[in-house]
N, C-alpha and C. Protein backbone atom coordinates (compact mmCIF):
# COMPACT_ATOMS: atom_id res chain seq x y z
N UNK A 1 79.47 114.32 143.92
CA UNK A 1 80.33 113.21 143.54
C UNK A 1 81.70 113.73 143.11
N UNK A 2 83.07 112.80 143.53
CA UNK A 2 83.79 113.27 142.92
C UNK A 2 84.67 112.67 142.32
N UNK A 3 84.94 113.27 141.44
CA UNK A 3 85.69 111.88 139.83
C UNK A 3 87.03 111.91 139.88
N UNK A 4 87.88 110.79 139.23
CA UNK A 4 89.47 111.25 138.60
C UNK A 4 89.20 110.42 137.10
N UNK A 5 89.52 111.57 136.53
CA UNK A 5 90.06 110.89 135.43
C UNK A 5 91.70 110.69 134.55
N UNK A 6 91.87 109.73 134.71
CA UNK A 6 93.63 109.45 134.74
C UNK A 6 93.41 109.33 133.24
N UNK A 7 95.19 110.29 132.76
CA UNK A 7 95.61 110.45 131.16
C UNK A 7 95.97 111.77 131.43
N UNK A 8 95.96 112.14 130.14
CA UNK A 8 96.87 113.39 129.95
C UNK A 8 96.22 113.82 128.20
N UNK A 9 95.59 113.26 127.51
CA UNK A 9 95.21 113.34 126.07
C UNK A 9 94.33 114.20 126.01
N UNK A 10 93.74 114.12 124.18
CA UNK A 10 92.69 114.47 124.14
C UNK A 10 91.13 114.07 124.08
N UNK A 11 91.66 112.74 124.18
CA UNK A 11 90.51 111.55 124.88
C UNK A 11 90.51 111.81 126.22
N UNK A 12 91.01 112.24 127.36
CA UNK A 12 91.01 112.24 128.45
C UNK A 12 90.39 113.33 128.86
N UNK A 13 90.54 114.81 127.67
CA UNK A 13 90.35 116.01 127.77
C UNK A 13 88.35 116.37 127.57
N UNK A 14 88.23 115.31 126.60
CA UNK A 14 86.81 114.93 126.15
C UNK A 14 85.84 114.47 127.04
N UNK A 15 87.03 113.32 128.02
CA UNK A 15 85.66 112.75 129.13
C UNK A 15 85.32 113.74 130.15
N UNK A 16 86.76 114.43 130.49
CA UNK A 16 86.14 115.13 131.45
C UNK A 16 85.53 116.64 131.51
N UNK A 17 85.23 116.99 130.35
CA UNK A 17 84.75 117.93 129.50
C UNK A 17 83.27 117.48 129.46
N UNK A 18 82.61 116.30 129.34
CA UNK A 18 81.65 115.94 129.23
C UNK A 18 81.04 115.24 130.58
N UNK A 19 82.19 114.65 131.26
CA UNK A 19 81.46 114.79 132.87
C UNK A 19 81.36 115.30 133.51
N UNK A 20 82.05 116.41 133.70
CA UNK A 20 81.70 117.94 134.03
C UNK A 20 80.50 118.75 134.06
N UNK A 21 79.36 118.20 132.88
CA UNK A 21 78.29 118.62 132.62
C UNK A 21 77.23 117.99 133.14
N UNK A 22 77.70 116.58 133.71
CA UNK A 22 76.87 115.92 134.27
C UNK A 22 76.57 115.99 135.58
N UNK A 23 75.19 115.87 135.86
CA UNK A 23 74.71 116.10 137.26
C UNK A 23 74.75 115.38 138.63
N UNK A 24 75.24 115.72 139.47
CA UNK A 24 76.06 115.38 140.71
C UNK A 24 77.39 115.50 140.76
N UNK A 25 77.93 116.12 139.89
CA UNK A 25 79.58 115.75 139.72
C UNK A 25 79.63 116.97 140.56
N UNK A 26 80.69 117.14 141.38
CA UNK A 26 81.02 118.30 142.37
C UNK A 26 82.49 118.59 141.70
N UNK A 27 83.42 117.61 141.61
CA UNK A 27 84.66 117.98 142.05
C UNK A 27 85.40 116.75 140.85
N UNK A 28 86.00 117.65 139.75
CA UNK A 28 87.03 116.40 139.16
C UNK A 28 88.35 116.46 138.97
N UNK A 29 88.92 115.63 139.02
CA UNK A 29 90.56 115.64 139.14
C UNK A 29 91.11 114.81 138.23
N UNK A 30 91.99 115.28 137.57
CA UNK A 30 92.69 114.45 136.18
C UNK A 30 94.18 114.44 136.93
N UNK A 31 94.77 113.13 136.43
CA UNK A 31 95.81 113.07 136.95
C UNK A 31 96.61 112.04 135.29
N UNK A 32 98.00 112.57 134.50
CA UNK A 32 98.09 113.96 134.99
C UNK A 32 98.03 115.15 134.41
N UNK A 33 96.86 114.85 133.48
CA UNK A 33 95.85 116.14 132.85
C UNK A 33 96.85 117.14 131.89
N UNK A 34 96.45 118.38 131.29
CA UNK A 34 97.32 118.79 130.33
C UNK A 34 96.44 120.36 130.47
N UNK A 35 97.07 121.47 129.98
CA UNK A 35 96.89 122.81 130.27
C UNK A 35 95.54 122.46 129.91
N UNK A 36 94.75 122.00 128.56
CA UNK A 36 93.26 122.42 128.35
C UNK A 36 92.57 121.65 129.57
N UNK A 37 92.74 120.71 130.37
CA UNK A 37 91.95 119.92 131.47
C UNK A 37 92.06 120.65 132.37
N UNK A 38 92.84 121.27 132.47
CA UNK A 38 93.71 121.90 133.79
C UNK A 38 92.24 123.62 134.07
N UNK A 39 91.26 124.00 132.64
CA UNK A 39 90.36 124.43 132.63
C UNK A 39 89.00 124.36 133.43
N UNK A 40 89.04 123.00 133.29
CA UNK A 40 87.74 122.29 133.76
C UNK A 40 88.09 121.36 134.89
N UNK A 41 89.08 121.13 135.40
CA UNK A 41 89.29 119.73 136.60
C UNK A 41 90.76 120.80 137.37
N UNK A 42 91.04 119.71 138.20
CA UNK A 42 91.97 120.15 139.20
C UNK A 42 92.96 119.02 138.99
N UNK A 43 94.15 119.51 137.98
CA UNK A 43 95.22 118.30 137.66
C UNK A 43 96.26 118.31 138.84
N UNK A 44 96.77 117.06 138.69
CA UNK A 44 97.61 116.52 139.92
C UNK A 44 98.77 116.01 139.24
N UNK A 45 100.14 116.15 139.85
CA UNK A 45 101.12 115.44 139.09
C UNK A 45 101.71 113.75 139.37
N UNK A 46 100.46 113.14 138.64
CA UNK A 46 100.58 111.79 139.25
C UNK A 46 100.91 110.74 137.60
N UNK A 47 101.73 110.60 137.27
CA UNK A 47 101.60 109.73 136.09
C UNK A 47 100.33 108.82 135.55
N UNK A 48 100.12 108.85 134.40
CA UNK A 48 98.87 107.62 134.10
C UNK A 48 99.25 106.24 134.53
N UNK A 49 100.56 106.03 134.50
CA UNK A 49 101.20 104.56 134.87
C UNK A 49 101.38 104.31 136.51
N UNK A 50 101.29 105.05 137.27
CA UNK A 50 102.07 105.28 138.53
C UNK A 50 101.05 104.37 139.15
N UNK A 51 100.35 103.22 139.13
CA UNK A 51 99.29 102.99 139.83
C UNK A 51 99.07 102.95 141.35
N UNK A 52 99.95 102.83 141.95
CA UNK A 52 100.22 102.57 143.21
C UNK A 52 100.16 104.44 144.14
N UNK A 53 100.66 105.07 143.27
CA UNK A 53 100.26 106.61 143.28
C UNK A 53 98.79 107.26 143.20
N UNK A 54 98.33 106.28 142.46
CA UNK A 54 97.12 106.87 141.96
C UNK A 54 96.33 105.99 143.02
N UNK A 55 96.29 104.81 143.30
CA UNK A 55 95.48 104.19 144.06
C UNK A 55 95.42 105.19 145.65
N UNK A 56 96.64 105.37 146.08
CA UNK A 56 96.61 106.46 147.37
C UNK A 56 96.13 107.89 147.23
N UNK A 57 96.03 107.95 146.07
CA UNK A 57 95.55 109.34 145.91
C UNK A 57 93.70 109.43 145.75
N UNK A 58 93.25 108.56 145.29
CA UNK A 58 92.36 108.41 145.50
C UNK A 58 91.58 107.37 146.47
N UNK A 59 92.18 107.16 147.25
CA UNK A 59 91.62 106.55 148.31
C UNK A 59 91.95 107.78 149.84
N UNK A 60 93.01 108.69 149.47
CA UNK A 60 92.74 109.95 150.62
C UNK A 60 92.05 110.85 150.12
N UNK A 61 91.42 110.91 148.61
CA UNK A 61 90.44 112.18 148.17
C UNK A 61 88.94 111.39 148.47
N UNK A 62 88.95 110.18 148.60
CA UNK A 62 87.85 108.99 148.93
C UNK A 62 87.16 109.70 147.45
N UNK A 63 87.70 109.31 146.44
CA UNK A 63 87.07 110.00 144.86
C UNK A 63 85.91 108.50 144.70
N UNK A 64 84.97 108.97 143.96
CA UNK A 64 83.96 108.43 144.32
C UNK A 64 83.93 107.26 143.18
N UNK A 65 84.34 107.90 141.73
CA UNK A 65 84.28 106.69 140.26
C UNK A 65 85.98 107.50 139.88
N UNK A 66 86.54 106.66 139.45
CA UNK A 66 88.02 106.70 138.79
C UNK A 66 87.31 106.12 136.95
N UNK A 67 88.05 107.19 136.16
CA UNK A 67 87.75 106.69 134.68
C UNK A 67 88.82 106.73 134.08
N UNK A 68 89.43 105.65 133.68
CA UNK A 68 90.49 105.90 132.64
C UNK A 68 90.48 105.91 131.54
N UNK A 69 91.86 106.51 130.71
CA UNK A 69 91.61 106.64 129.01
C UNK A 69 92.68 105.67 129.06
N UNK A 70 93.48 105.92 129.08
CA UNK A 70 94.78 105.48 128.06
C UNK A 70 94.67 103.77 128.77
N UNK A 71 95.32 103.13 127.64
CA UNK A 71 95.56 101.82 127.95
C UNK A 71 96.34 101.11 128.60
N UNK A 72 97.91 101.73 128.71
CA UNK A 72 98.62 101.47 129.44
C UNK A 72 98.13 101.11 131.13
N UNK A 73 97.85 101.93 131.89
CA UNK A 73 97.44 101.09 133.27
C UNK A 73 96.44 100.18 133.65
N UNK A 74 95.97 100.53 132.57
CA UNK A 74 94.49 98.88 132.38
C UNK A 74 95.38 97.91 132.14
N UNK A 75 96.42 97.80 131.66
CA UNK A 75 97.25 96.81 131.00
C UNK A 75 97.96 96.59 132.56
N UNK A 76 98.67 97.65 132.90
CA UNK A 76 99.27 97.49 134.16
C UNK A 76 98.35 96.86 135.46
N UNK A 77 96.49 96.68 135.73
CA UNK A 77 96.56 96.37 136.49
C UNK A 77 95.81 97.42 137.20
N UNK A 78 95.08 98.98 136.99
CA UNK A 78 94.65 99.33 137.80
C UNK A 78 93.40 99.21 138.18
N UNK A 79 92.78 98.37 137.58
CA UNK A 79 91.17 98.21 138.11
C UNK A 79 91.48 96.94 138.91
N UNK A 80 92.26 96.28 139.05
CA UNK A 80 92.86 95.43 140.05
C UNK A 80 93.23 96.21 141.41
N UNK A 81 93.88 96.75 141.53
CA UNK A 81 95.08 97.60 142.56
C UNK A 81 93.47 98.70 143.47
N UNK A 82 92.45 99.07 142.68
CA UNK A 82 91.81 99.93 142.68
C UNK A 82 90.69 98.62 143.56
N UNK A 83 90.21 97.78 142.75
CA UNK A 83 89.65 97.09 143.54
C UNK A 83 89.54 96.15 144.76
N UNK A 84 91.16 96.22 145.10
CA UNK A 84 91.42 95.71 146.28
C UNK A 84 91.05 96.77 147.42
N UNK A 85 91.30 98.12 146.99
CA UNK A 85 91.14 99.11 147.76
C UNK A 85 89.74 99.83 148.16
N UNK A 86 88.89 98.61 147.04
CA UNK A 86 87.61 98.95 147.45
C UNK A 86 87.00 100.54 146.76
N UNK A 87 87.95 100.53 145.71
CA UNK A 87 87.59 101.82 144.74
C UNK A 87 86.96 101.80 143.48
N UNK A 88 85.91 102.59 143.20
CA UNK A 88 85.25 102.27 141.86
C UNK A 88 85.92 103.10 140.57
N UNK A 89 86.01 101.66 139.96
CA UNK A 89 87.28 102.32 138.45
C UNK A 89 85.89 101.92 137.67
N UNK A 90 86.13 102.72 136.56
CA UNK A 90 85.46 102.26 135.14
C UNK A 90 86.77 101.60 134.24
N UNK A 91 86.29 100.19 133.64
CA UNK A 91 87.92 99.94 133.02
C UNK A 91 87.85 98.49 133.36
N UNK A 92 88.18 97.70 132.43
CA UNK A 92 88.83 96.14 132.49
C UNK A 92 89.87 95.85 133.56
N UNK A 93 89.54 94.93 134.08
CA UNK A 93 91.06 94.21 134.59
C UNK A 93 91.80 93.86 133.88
N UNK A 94 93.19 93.77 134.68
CA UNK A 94 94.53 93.31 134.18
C UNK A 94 94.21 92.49 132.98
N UNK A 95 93.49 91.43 133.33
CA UNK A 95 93.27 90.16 132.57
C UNK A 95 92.38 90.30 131.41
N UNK A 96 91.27 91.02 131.58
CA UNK A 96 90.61 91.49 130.41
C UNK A 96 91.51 92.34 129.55
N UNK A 97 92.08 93.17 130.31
CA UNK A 97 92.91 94.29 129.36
C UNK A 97 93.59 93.45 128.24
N UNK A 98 94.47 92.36 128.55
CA UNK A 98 94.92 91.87 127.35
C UNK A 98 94.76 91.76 126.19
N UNK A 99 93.43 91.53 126.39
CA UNK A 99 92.79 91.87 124.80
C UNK A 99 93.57 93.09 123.95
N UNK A 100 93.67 94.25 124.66
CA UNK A 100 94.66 95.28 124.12
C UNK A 100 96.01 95.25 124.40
N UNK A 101 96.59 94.90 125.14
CA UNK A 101 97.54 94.64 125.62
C UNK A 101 98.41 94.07 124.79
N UNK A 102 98.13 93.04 124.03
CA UNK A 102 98.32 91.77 123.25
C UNK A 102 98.19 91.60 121.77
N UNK A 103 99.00 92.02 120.76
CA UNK A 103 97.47 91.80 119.54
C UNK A 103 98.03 89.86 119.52
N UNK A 104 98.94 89.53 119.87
CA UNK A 104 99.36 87.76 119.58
C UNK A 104 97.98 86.71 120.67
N UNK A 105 97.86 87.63 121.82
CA UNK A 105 96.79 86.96 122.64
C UNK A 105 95.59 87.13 122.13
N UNK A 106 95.25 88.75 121.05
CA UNK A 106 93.72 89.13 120.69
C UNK A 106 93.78 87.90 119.35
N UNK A 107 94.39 88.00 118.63
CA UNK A 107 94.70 87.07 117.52
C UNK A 107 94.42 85.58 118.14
N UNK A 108 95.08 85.12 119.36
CA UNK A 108 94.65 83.33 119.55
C UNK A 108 93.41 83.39 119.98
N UNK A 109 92.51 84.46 120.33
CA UNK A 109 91.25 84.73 121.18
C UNK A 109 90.13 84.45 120.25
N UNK A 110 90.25 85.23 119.03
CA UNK A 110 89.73 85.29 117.83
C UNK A 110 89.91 83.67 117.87
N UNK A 111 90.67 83.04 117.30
CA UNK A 111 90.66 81.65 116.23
C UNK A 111 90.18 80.76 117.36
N UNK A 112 89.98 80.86 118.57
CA UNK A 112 90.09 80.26 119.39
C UNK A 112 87.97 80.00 119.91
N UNK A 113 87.50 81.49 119.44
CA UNK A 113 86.46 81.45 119.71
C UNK A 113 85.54 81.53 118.79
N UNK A 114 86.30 81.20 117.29
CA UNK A 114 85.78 81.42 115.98
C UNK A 114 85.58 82.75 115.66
N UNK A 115 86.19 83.91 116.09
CA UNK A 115 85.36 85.38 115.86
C UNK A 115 86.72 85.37 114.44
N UNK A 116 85.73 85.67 113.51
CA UNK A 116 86.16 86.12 112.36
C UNK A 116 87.69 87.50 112.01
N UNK A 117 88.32 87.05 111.47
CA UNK A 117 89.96 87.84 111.67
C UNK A 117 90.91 87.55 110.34
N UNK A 118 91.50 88.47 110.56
CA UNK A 118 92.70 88.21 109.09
C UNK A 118 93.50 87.36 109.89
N UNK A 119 94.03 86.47 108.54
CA UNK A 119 94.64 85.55 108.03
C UNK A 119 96.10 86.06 108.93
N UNK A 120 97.06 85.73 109.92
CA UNK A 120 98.08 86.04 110.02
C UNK A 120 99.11 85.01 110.94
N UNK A 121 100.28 85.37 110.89
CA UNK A 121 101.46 84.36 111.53
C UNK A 121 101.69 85.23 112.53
N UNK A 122 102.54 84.49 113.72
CA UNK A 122 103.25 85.19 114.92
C UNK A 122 104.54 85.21 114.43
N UNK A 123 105.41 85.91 114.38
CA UNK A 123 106.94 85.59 114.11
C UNK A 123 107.98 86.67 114.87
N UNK A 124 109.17 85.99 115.47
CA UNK A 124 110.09 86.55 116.44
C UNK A 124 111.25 87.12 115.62
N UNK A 125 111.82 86.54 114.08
CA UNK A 125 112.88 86.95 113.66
C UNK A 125 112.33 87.22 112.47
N UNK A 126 113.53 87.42 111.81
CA UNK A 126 113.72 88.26 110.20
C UNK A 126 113.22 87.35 109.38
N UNK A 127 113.97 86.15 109.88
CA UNK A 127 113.53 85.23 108.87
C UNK A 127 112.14 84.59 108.61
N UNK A 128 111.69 84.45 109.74
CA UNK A 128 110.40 84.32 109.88
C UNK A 128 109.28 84.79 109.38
N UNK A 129 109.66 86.23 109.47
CA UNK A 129 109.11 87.55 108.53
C UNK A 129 108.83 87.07 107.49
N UNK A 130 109.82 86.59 107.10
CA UNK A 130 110.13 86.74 105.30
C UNK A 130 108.90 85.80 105.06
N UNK A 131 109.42 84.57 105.35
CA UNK A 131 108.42 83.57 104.81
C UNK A 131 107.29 83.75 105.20
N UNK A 132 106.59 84.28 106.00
CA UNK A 132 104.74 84.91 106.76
C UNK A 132 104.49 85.48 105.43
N UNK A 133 105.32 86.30 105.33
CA UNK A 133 105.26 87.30 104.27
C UNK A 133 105.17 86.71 102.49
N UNK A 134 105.77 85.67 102.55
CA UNK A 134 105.98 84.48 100.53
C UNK A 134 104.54 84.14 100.93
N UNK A 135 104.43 83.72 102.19
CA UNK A 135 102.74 82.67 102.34
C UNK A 135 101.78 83.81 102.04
N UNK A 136 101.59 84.84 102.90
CA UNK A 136 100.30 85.33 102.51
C UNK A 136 100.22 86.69 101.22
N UNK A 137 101.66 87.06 100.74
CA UNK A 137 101.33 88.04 100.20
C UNK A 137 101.27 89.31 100.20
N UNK A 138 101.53 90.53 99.08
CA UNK A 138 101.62 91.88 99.68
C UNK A 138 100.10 92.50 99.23
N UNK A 139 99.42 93.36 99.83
CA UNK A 139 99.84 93.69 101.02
C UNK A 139 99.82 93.09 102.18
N UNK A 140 101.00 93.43 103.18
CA UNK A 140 100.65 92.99 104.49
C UNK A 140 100.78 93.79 105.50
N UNK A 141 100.48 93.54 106.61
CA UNK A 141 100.70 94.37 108.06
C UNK A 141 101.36 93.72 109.04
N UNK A 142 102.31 94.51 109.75
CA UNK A 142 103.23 94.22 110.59
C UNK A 142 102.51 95.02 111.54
N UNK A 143 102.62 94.22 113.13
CA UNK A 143 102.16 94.80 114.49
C UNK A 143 102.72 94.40 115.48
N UNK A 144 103.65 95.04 116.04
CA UNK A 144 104.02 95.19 117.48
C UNK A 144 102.88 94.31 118.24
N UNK A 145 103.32 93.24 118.93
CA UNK A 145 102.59 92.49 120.14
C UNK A 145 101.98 93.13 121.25
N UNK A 146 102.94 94.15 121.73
CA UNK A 146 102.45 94.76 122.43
C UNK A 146 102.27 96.22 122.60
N UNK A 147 102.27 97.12 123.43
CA UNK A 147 101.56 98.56 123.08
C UNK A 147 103.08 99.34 122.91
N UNK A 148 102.74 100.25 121.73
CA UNK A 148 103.44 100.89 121.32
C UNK A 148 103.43 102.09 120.96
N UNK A 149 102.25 102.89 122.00
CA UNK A 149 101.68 104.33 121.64
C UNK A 149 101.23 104.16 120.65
N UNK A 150 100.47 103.81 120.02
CA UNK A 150 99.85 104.01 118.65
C UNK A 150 100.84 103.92 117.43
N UNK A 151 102.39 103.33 117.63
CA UNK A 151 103.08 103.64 116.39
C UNK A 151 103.50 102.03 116.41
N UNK A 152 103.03 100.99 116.36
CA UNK A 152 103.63 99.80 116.50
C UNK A 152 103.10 99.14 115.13
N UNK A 153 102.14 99.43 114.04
CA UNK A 153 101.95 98.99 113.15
C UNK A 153 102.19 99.59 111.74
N UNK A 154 102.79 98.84 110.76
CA UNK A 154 102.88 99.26 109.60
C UNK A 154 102.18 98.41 108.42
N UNK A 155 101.72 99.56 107.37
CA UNK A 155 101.49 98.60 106.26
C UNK A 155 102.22 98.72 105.54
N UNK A 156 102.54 97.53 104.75
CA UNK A 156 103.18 97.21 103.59
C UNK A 156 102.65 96.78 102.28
N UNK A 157 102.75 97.68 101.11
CA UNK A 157 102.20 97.42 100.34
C UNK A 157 102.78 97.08 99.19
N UNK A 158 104.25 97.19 99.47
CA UNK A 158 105.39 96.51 98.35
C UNK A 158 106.35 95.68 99.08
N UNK A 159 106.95 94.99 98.11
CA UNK A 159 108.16 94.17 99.06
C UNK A 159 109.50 95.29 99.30
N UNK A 160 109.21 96.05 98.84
CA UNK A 160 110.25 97.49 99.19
C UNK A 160 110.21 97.82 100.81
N UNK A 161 109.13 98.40 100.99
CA UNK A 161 108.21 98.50 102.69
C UNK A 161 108.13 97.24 103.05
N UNK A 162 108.16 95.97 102.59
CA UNK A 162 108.26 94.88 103.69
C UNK A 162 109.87 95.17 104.35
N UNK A 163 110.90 95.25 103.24
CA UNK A 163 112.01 94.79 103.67
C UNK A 163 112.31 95.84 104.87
N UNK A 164 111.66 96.89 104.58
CA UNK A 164 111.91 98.52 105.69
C UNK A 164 111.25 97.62 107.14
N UNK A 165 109.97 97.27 107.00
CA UNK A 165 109.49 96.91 108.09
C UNK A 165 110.66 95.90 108.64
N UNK A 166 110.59 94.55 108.21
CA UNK A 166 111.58 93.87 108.56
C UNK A 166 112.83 94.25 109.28
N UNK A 167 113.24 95.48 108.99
CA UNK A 167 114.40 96.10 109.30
C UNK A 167 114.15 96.66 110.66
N UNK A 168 113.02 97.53 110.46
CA UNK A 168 113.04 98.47 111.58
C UNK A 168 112.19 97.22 112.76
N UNK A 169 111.52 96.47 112.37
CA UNK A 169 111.10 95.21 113.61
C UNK A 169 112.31 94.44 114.07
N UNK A 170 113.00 94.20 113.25
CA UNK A 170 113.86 93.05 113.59
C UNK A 170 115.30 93.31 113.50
N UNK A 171 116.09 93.78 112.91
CA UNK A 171 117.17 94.64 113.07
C UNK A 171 117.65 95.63 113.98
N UNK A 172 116.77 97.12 113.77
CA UNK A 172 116.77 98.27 114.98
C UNK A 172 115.65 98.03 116.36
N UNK A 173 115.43 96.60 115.96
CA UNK A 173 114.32 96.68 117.32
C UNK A 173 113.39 98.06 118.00
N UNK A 174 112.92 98.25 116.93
CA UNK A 174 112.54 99.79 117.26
C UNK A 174 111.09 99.52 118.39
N UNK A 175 111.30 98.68 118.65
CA UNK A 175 109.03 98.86 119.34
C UNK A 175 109.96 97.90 121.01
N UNK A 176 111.02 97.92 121.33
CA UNK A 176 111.63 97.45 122.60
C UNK A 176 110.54 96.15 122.97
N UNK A 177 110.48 95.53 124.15
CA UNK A 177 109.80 94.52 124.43
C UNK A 177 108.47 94.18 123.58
N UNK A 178 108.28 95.22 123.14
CA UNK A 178 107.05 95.40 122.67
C UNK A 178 106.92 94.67 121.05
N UNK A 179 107.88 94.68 120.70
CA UNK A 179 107.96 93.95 119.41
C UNK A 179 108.50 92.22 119.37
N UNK A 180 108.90 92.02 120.70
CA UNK A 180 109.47 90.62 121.07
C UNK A 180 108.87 89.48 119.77
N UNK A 181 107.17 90.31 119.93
CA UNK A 181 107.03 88.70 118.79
C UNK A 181 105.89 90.04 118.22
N UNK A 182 105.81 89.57 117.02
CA UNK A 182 104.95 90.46 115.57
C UNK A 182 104.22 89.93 115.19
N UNK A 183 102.84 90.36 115.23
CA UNK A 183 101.89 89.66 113.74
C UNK A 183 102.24 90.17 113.02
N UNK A 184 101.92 89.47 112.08
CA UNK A 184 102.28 89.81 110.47
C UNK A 184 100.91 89.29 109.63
N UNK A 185 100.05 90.08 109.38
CA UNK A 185 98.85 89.39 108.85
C UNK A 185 98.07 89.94 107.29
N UNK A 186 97.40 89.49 106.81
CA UNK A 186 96.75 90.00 105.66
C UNK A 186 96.35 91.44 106.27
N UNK A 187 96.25 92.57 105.15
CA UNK A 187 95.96 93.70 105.00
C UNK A 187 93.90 93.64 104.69
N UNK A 188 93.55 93.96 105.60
CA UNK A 188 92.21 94.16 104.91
C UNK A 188 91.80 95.58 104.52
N UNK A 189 90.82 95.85 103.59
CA UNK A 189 90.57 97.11 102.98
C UNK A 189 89.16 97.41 103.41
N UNK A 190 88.73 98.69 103.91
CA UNK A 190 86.93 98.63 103.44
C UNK A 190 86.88 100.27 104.86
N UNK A 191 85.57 100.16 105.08
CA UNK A 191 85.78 100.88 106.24
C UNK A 191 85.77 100.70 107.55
N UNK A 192 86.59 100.39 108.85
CA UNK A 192 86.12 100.31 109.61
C UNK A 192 85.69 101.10 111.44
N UNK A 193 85.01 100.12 111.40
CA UNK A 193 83.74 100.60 112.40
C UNK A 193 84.02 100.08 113.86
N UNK A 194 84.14 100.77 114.65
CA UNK A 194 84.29 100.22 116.02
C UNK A 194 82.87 100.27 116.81
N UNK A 195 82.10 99.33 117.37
CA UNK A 195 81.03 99.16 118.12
C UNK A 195 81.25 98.67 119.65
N UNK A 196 81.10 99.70 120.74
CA UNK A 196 81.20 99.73 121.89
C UNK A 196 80.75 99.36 123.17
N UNK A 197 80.66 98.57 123.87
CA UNK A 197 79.66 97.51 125.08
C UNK A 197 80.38 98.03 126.52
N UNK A 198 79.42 98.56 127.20
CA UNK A 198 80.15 98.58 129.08
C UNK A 198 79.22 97.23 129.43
N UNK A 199 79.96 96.48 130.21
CA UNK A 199 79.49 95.28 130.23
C UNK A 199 80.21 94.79 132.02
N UNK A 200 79.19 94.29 133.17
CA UNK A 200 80.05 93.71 133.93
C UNK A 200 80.24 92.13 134.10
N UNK A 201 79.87 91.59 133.04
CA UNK A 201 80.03 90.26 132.70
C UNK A 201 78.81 89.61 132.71
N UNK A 202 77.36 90.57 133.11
CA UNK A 202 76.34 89.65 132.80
C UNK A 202 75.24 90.78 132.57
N UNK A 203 75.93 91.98 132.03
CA UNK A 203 74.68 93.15 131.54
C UNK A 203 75.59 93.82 130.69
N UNK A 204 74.82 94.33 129.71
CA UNK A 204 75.63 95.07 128.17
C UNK A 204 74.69 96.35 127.96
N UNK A 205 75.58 97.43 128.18
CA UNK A 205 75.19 98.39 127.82
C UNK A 205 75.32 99.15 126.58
N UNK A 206 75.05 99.43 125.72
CA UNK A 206 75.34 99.63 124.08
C UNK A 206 76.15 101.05 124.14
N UNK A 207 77.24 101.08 123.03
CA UNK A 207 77.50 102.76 123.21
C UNK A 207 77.59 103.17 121.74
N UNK A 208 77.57 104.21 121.47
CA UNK A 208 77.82 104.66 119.95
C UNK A 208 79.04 104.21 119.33
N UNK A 209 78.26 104.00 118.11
CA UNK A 209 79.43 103.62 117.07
C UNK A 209 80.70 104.33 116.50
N UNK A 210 81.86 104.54 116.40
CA UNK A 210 83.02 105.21 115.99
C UNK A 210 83.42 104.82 114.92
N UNK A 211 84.12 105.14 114.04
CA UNK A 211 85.11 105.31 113.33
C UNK A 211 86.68 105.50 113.97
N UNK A 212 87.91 105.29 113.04
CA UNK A 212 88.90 105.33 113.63
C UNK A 212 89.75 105.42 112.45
N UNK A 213 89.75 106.78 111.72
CA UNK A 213 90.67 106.86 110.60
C UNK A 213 92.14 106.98 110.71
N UNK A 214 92.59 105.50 110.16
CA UNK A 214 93.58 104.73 110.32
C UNK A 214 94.68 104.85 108.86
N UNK A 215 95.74 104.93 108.43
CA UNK A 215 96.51 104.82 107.70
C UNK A 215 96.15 104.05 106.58
């Protein structure tokens, strides 16, 4: 069998470190992988985003399962692009992806389907901010709408750090499209737990539980 696994991380470095060990795998290719992958797989210089790159590339290696890490081209669309081509991705569609894609779409999803969630507003300007912020209280959390490498959220735990957030969301526009519109929601405290499902819409496969030590 032979795999790609698209990214460049050390989540990316992990899967294919561990499918490597698994039986039938002949041949894996990370695209576009990083010196420690570059150990165990055969990296290619194909961007994680490039989908249209990656779809031809694995449709002339005829690669047998495509696995992705990073979120960005799930967001973009490649288990779409992949499945027109009659290629097996592991990975959400475009449309599922949103869920990550989105926290303003994961947020209406939640209230929408009753799944339990902090208390929060959508807001586009400063001012808006402010008052999300008189209603619910400090602490709060500010989040980029959309993906922002992992740096799109802040907490605030004084009105000192609100006014910083405020600034750097809405002033220096620091998170580009990606900040267009902000939750702004209650801060919750405790520990949490991420619980994991591969699922093709009518079978659930269970996966181990994580942690995700967060700020």
């Amino acid at each position: 069998m032979r795999l790609l696994v698209v990214g460049s991380g050390a989540r990316e470095h992990a899967l294919v470190w561990k499918l490597a060990s698994a039986s039938g795998v002949d041949e894996i290719y990370a695209a576009p992988g990083n010196p420690g992958i570059a150990a165990v797989a055969h990296c290619v210089g194909i961007a994680a985003d490039n989908i249209v790159e990656l779809g031809e590339f694995a449709a002339s290696l005829k690669i047998d399962l495509t696995v992705v890490g990073p979120e960005l081209p799930l967001v973009l669309g490649i288990a779409d692009d992949f499945a027109r081509r009659q290629l097996t991705l592991l990975g959400p569609t475009r449309a599922a992806a949103e869920v990550e894609g989105s926290k303003v779409f994961t947020k209406e999803f939640c209230l929408r389907h009753d799944i339990p969630t902090a208390q929060a507003h959508v807001v586009q300007t400063a001012d808006e901010a402010a008052r999300a912020v008189r209603d619910l209280g400090v602490p709060v959390v500010f989040k980029a709408d959309g993906l922002a490498s992992g740096k799109g959220v802040v907490v605030c735990h004084d009105h000192a750090a609100v006014a910083a957030a405020i600034d750097l969301f809405f002033t220096q526009r620091a998170f580009g499209a990606a900040g267009e519109r902000v939750v702004i929601e209650e801060c919750l405290t405790g520990s949490e737990v991420s619980f994991m499902v591969l699922t093709d819409g009518s079978t659930v496969a269970p996966l181990a539980s994580a942690r995700d030590y967060k700020r």
